[in-house]
N, C-alpha and C. Protein backbone atom coordinates (compact mmCIF):
# COMPACT_ATOMS: atom_id res chain seq x y z
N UNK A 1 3.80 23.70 -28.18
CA UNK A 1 3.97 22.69 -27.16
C UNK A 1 2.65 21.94 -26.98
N UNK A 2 2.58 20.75 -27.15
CA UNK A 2 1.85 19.92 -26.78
C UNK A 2 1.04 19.73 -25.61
N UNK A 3 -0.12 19.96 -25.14
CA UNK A 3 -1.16 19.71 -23.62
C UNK A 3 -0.62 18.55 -22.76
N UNK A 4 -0.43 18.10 -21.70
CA UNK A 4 0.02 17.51 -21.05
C UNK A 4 -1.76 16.21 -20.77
N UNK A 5 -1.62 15.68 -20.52
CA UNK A 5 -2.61 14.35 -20.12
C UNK A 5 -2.72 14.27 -18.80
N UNK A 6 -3.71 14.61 -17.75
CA UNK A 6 -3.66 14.91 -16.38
C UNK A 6 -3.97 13.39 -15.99
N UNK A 7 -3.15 12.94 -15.30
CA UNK A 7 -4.17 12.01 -14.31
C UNK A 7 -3.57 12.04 -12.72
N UNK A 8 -4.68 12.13 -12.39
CA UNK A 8 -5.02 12.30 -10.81
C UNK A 8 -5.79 11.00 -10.45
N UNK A 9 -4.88 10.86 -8.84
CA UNK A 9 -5.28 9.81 -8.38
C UNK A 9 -5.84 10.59 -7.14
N UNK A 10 -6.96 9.81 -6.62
CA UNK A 10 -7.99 9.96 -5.77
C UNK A 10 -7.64 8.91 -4.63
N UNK A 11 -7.40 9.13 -3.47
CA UNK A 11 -7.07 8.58 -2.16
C UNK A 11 -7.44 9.56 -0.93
N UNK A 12 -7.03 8.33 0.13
CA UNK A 12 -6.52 8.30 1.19
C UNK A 12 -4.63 7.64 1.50
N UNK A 13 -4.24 9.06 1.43
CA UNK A 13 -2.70 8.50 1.44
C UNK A 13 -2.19 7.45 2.18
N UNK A 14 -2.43 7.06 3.35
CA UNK A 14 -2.03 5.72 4.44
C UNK A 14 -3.10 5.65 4.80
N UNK A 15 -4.31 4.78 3.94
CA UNK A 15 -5.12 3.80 3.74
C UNK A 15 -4.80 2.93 2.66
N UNK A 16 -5.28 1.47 3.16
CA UNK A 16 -5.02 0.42 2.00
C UNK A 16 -6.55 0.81 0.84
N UNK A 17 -6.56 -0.01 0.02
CA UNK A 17 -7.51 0.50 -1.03
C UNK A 17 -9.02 -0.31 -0.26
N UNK A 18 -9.82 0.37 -0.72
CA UNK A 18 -11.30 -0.14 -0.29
C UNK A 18 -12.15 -0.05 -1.22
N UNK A 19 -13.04 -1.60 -1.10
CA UNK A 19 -14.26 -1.72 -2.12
C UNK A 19 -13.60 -2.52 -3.23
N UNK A 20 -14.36 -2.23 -4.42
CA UNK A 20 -14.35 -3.26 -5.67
C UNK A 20 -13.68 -2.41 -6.44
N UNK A 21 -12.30 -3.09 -7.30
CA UNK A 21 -11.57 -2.67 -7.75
C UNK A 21 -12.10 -3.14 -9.38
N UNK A 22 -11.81 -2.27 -10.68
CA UNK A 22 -12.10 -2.13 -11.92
C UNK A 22 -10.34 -2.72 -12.41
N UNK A 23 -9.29 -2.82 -11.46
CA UNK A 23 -8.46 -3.50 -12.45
C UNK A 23 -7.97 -5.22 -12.94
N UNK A 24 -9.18 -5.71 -12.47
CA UNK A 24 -9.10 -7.14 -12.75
C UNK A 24 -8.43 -7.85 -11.54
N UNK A 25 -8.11 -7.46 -10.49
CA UNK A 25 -7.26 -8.28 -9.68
C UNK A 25 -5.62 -7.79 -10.05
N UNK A 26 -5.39 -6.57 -10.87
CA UNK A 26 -3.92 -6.68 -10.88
C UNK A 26 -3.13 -5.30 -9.51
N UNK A 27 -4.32 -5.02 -8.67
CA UNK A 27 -4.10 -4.25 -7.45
C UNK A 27 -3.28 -4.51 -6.68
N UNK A 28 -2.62 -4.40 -5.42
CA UNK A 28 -2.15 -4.89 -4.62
C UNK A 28 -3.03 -4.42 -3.50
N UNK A 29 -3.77 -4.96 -2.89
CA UNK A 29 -4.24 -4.06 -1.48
C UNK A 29 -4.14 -3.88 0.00
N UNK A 30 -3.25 -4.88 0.13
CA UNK A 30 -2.38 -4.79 1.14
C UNK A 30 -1.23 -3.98 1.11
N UNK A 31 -1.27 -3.05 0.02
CA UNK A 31 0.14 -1.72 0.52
C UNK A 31 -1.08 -0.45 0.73
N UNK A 32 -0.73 0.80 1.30
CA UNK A 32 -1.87 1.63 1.11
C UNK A 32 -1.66 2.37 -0.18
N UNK A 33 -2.65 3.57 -0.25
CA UNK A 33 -2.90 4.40 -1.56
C UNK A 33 -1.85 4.90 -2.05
N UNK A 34 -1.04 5.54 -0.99
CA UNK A 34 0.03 6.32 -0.83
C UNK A 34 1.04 5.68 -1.68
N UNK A 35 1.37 4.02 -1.40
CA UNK A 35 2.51 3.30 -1.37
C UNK A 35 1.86 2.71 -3.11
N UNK A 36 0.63 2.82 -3.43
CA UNK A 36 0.15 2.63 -4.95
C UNK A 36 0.29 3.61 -5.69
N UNK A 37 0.51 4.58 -5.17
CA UNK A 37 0.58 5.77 -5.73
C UNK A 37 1.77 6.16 -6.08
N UNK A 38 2.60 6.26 -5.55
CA UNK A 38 4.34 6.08 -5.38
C UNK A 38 4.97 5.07 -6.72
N UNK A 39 4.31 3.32 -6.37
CA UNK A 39 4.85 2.87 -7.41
C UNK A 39 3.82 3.08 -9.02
N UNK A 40 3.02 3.91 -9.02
CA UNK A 40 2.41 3.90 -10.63
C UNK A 40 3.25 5.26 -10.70
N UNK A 41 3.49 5.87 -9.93
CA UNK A 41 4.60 7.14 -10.41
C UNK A 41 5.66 6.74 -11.23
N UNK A 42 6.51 5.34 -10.17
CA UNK A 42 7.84 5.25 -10.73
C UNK A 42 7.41 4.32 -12.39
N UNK A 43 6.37 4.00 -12.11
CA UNK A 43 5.93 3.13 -13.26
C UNK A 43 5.75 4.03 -14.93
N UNK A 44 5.13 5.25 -14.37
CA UNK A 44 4.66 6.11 -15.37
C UNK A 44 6.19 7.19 -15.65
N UNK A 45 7.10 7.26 -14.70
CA UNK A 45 8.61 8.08 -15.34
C UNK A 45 9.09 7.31 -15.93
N UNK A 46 9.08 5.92 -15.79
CA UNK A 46 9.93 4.81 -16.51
C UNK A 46 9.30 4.41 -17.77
N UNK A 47 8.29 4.97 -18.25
CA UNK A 47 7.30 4.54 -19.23
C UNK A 47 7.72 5.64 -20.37
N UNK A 48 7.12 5.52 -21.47
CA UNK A 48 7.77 6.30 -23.28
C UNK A 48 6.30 7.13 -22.95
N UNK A 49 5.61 7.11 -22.21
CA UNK A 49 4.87 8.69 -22.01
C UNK A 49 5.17 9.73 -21.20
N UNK A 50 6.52 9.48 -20.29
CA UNK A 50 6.33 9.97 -19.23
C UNK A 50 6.73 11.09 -19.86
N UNK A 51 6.73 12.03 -20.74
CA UNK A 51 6.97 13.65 -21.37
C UNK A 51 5.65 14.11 -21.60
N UNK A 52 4.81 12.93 -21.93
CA UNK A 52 3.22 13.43 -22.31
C UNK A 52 2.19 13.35 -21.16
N UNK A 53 2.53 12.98 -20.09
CA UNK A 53 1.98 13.07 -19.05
C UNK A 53 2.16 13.89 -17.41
N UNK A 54 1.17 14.22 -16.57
CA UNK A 54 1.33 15.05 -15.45
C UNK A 54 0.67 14.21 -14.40
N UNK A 55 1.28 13.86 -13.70
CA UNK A 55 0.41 12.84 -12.20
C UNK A 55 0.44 13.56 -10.68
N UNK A 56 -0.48 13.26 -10.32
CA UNK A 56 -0.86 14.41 -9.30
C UNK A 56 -2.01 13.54 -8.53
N UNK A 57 -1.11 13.20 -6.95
CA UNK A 57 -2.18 12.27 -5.91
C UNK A 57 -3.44 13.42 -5.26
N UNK A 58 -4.26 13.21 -4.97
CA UNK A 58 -5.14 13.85 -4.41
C UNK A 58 -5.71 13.37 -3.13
N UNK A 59 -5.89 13.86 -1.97
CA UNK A 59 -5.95 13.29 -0.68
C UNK A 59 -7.47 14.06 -0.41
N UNK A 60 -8.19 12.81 -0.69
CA UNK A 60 -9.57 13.28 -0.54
C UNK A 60 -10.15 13.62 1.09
N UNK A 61 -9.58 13.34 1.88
CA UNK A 61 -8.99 14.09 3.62
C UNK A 61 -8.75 15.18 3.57
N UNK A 62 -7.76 15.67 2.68
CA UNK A 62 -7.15 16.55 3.08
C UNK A 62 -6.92 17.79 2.10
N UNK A 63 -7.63 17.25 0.97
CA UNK A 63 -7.56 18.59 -0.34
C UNK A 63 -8.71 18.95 -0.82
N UNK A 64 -8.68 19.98 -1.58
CA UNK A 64 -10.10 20.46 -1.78
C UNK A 64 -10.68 19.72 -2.88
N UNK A 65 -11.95 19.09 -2.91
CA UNK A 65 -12.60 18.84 -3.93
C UNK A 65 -13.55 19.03 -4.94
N UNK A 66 -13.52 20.83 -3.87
CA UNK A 66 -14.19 21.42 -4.91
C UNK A 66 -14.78 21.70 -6.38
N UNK A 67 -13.61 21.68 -7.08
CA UNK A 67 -13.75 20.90 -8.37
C UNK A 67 -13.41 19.81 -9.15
N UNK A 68 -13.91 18.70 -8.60
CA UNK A 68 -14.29 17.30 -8.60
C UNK A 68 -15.42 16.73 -7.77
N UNK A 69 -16.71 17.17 -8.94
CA UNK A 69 -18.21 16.77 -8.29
C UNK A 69 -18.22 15.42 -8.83
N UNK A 70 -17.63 15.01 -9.95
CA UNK A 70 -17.76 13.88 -10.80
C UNK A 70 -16.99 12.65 -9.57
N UNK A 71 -15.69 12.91 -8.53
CA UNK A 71 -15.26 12.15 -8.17
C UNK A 71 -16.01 12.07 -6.31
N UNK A 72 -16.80 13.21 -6.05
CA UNK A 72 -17.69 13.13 -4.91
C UNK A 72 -18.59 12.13 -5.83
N UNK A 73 -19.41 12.23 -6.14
CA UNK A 73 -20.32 11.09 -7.15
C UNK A 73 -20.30 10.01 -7.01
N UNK A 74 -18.77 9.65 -7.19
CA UNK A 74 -18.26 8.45 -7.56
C UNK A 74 -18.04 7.57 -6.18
N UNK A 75 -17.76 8.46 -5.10
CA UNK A 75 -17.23 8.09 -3.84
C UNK A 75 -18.88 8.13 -3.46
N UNK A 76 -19.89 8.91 -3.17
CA UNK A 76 -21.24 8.81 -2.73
C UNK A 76 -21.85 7.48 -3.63
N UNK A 77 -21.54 7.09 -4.99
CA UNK A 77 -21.84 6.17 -5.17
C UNK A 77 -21.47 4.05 -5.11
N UNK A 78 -20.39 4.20 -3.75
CA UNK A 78 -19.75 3.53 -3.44
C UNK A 78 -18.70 3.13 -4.24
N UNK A 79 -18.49 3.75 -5.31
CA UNK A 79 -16.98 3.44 -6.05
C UNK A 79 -15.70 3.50 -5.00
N UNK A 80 -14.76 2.07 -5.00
CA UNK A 80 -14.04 2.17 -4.53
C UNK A 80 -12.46 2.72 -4.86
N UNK A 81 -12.10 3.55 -3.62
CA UNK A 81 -10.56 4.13 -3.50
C UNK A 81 -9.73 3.37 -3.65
N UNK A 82 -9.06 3.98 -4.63
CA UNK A 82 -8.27 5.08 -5.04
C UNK A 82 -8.68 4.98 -6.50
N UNK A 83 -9.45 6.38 -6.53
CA UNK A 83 -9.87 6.83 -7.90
C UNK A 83 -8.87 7.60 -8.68
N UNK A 84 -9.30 6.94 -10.19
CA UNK A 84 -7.85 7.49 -11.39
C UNK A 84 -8.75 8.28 -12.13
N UNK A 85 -8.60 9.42 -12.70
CA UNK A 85 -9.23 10.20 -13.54
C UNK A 85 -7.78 10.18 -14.57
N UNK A 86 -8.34 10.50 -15.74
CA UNK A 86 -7.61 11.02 -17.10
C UNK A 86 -8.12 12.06 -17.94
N UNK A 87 -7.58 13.24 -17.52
CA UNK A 87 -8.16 14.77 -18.03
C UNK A 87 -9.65 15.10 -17.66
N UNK A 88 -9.69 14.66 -16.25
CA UNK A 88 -11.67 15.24 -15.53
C UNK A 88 -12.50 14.04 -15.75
N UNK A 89 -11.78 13.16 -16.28
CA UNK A 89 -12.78 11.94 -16.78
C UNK A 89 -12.17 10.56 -15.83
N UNK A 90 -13.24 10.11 -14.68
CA UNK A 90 -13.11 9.05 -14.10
C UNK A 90 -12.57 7.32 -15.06
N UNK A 91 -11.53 7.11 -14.96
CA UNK A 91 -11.11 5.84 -15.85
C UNK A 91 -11.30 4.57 -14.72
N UNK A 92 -10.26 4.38 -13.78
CA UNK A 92 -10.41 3.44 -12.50
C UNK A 92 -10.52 3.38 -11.48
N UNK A 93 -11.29 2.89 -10.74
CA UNK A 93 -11.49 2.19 -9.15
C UNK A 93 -10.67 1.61 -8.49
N UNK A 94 -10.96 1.55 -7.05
CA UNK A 94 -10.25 0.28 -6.00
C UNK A 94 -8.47 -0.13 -6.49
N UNK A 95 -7.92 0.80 -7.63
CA UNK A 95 -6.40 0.69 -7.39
C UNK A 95 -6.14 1.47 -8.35
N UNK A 96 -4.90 1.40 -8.54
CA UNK A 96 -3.78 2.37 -9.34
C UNK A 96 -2.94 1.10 -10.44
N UNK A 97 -3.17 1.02 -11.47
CA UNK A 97 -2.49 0.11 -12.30
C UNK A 97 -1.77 0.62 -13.38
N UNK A 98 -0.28 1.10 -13.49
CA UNK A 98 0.47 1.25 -14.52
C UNK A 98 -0.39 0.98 -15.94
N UNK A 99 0.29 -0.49 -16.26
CA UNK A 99 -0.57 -1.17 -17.38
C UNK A 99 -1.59 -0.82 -17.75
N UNK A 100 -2.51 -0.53 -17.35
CA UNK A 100 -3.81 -0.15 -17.34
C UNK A 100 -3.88 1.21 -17.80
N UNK A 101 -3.39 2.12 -17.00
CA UNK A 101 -3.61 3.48 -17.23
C UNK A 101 -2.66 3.86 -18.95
N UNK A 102 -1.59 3.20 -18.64
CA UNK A 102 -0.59 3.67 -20.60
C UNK A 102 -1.82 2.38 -21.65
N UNK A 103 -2.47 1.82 -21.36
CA UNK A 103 -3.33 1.68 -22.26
C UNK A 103 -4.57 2.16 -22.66
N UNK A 104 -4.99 2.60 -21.19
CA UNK A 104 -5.69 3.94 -21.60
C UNK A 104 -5.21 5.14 -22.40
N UNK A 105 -4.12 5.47 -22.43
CA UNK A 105 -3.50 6.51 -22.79
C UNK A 105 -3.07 5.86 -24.48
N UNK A 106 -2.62 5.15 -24.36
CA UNK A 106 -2.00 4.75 -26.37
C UNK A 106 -3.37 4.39 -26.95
């Protein structure tokens, strides 16, 4: 069986996104994290990876971040929420972008 491809998103669940976003303007930031988070879900089941992939929101409030020094870092270094990692490795800032993330991935 094949390893699964982690990506974890980094939020505040009902907060809108904050700071400078890495996806070009294709964000929405007037919905919150929660509600970005929700639609790159339905984005990523409806997608020809969704067997090779595992998505998992993270509520930097409210979960441990113990192991994620790389995404304290990132947040102490004013990178803006909602942070995307892909297998421990920080990919995007300031939103959650479908598109973006399956081209990271192919």
């Amino acid at each position: 069986m094949e390893k699964k491809i982690i990506v974890e998103v980094f939020g505040v669940r009902n907060k809108t996104a904050g700071g400078s976003c890495s996806c070009n303007g294709g964000c929405a930031p007037a919905v919150t994290m929660g509600e970005m988070y929700n639609e790159f879900e339905t984005f990523m089941k409806n997608s020809e990876m969704k067997d090779q992939v595992e998505l998992q929101f993270i509520d930097v409030y409210y979960d441990d971040l113990d192991d994620y020094k790389y995404i304290i870092d990132a947040m102490n270094k004013g990178f803006g929420l909602p942070l995307t990692s892909v297998n421990g490795e920080l990919k995007l800032f300031g939103g959650v972008s479908g598109p973006m993330v399956l081209d990271l991935l192919q």
